[in-house]
Protein backbone atom coordinates (compact mmCIF):
# COMPACT_ATOMS: atom_id res chain seq x y z
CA UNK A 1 0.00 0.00 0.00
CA UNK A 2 1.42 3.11 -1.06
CA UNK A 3 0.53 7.07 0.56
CA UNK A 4 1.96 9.87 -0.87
CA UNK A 5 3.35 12.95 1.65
CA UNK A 6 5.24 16.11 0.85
CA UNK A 7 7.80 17.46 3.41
CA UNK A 8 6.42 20.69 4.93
CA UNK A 9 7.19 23.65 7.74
CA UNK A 10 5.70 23.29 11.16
CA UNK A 11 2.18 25.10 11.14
CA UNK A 12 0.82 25.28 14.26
CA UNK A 13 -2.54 27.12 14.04
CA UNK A 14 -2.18 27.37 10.11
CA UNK A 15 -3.25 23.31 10.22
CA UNK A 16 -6.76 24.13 10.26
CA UNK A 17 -6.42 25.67 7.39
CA UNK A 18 -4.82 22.65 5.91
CA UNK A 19 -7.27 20.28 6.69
CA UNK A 20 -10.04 22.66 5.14
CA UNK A 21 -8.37 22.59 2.06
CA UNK A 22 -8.68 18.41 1.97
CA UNK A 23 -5.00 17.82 3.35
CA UNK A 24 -3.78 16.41 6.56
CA UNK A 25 -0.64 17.23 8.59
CA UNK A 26 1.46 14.18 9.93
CA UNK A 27 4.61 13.48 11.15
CA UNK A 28 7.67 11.02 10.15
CA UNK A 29 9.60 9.63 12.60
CA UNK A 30 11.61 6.23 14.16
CA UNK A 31 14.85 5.26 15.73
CA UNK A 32 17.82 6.75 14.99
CA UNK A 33 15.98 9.25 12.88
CA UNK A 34 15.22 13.06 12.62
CA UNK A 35 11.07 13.68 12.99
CA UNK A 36 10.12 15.42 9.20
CA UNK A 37 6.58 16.73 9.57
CA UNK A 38 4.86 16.10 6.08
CA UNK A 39 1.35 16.82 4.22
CA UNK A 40 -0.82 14.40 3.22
CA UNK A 41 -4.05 14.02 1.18
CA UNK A 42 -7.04 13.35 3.93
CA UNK A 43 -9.31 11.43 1.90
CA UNK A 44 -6.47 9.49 0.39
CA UNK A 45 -4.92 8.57 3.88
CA UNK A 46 -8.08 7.75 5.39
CA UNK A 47 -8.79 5.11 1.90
CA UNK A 48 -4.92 3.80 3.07
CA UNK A 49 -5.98 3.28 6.18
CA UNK A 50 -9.24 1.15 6.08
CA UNK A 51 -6.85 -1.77 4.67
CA UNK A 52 -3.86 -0.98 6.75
CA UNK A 53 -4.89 -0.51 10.82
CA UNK A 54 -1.99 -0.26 13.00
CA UNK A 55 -0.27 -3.59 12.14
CA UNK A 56 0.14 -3.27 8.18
CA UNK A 57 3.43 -1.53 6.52
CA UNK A 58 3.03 1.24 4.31
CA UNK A 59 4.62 2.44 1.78
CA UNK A 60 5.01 6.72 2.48
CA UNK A 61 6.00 7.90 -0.65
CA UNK A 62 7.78 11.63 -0.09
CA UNK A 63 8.06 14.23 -3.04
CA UNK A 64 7.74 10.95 -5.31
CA UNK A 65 11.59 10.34 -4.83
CA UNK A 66 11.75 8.54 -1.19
CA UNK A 67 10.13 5.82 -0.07
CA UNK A 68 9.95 5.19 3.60
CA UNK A 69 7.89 1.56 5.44
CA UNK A 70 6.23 3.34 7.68
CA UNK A 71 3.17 2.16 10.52
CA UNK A 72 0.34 3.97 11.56
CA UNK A 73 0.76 5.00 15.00
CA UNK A 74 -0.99 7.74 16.23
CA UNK A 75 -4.29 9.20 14.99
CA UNK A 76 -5.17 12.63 16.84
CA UNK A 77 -9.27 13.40 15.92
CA UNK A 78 -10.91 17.14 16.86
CA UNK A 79 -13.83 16.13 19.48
CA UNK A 80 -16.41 18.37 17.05
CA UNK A 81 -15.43 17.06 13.70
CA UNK A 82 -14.94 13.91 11.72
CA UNK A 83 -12.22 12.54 10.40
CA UNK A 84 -8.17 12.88 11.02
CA UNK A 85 -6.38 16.18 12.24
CA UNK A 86 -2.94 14.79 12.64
CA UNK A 87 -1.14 11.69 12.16
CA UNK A 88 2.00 10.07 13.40
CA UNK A 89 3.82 7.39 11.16
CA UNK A 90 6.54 5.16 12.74
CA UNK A 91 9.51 4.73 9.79
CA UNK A 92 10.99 1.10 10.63
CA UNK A 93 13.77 -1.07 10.08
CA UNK A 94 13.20 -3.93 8.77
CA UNK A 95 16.34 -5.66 10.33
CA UNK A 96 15.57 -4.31 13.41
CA UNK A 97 12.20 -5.52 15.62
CA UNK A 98 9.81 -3.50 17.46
CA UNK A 99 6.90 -3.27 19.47
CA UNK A 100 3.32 -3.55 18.46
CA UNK A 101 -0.03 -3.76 19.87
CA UNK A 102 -1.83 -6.46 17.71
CA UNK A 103 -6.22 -6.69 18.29
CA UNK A 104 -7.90 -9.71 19.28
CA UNK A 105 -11.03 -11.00 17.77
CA UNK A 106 -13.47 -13.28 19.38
CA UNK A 107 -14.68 -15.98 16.85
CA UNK A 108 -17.27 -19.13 17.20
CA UNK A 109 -19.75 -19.35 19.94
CA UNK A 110 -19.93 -20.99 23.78
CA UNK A 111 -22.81 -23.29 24.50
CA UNK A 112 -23.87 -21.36 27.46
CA UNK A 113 -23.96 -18.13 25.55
CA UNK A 114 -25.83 -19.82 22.82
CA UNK A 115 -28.12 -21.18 25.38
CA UNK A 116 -28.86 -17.89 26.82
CA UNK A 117 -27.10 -18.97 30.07
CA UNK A 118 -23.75 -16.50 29.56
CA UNK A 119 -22.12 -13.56 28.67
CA UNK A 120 -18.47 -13.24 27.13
CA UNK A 121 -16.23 -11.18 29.38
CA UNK A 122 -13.62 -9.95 27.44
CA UNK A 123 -10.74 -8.08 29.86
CA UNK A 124 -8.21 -7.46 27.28
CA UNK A 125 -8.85 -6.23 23.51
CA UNK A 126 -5.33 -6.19 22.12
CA UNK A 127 -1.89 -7.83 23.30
CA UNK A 128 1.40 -6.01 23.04
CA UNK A 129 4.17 -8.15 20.83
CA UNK A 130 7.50 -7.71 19.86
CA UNK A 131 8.50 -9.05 15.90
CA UNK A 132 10.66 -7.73 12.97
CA UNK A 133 8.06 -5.58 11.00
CA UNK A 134 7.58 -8.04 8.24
CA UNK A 135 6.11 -10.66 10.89
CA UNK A 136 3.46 -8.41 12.17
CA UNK A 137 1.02 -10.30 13.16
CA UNK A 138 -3.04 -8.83 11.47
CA UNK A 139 -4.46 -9.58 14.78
CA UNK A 140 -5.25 -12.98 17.16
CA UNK A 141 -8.13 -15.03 16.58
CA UNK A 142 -9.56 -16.26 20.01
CA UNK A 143 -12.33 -19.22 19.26
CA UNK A 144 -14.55 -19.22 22.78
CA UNK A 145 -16.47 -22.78 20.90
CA UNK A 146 -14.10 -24.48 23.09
CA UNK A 147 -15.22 -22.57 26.11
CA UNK A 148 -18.08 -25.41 26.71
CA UNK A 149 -18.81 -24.11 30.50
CA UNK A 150 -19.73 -20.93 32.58
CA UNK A 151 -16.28 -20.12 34.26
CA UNK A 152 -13.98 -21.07 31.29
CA UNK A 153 -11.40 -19.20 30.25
CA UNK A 154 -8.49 -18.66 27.79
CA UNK A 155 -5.46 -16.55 28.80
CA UNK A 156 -2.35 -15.01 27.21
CA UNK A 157 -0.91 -18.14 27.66
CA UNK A 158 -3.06 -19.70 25.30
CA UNK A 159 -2.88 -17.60 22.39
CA UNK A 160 -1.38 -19.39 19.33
CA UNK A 161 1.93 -17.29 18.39
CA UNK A 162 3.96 -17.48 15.10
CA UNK A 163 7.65 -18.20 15.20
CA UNK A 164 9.61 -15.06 15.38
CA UNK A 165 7.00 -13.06 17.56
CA UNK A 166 7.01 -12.82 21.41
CA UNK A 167 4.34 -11.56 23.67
CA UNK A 168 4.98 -9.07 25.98
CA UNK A 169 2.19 -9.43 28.38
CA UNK A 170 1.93 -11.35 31.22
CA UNK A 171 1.08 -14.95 29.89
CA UNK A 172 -1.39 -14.98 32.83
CA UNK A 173 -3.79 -12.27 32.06
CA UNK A 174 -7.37 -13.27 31.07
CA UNK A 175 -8.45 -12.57 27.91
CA UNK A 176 -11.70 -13.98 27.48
CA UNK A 177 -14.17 -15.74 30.27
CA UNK A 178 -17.94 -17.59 29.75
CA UNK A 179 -19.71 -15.92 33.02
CA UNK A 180 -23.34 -16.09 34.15
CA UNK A 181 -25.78 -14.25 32.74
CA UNK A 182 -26.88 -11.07 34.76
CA UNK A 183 -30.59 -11.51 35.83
CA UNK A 184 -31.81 -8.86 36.75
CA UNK A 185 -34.88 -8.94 38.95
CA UNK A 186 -37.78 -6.71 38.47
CA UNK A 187 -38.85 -6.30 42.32
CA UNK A 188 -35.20 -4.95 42.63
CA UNK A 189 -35.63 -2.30 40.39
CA UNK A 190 -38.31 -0.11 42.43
CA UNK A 191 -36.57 3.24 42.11
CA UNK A 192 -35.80 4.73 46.00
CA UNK A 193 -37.34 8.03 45.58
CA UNK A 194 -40.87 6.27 45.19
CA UNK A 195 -40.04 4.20 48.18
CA UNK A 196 -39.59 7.14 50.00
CA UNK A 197 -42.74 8.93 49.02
CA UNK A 198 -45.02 8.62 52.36
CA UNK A 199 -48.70 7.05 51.29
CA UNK A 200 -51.44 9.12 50.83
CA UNK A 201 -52.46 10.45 54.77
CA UNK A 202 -49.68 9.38 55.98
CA UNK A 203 -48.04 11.91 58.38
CA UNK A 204 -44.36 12.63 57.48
CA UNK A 205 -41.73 12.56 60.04
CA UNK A 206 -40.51 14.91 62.30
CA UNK A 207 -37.56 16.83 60.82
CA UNK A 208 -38.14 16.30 57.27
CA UNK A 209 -40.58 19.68 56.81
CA UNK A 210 -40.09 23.23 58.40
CA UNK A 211 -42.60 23.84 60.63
CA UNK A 212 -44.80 26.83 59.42
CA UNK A 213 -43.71 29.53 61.82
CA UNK A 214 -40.20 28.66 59.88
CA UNK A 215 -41.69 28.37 56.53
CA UNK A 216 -43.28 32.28 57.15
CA UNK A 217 -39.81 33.05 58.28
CA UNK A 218 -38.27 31.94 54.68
CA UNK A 219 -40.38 33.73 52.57
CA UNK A 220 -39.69 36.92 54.69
């Protein structure tokens, strides 16, 4: 996958004006290497970036004469509008490994939760690995059909792991468990402000209204 970016000046506020005009400011930088912020086309990153995530390599093609294999690492988004504002691409070596968070996806289905007896509790969403760059892994597959009982679990431990990639986290962390099913029971539910709402006649306690020498007093 290729991206195109051309080297440009710092902006600071002028970036808005940038992204107005359909392009996007990022930044290029990696070990051993001087940060070069760069331009790029908005709609044309954000096409790149459907297929690529966080765990593909891309090709950042600068001024048409450079290419640099680059990740995705940072995506900054304004809270009021859609889309990108800034980006931050990690230029690798491929010789050299790094440090990547990789998702995990839940596939299949547990008997109990089938059943309508469980829920899947899913603690962790992503598992940090270290690999040369061309061994990324896409993401980890977790298949709960195994997971035939309420209380079974799969941990870190049990992740299947291609050669040439080690896992960082702590082999025991949970990943996935089949728990109960929350029941929720409806006599439960009666709110507490309308069982504190004294029945009709009903004479309410001392101390919980002024008495109405006070209540003349207030509205003096």
């Amino acid at each position: 996958m290729q991206l195109k970016a051309s080297p440009r000046q710092p902006l600071g506020k002028r970036s808005r004006r940038l992204i107005r005009e359909g392009k996007l400011p990022a930044i290029l930088y990696g070990h051993n290497t001087v940060p070069v912020p760069v331009t790029l086309d908005r709609l044309e990153f954000q096409k790149v970036f459907v297929k690529s995530g966080r765990t593909h390599l891309v090709d950042l093609v600068l001024d048409g004469d450079r290419t640099e294999k680059v990740l995705v690492r940072e995506i900054q988004t304004h809270p009021r509008r859609q889309g990108p504002i800034h980006v931050d691409f990690y230029q690798v070596n491929l010789q050299e490994k790094i440090q990547v968070e990789i998702p995990i996806h839940i596939v299949g289905e547990s008997a109990p939760v089938k059943q309508g007896d469980g829920d899947v509790l899913q603690p962790m969403h992503s598992v940090r690995v270290e690999c040369l760059p061309t061994e990324i892994p896409e993401a980890f597959e977790v298949d709960i059909t195994p997971l035939e009982e309420i209380d079974a679990e799969f941990r870190v431990s049990d992740l299947k792991v291609g050669a040439g990639v080690t896992v960082l986290d702590d082999p025991e962390e949970l990943v996935v468990k089949i728990v109960h099913k929350r029941e929720l029971k409806i006599e439960e539910e009666i709110p507490a402000a309308e069982a504190a709402v004294p029945a009709e006649g009903e004479a309410v306690a001392e101390g919980e209204a002024p008495a109405e020498g006070e209540a003349a007093e207030t509205e003096e």
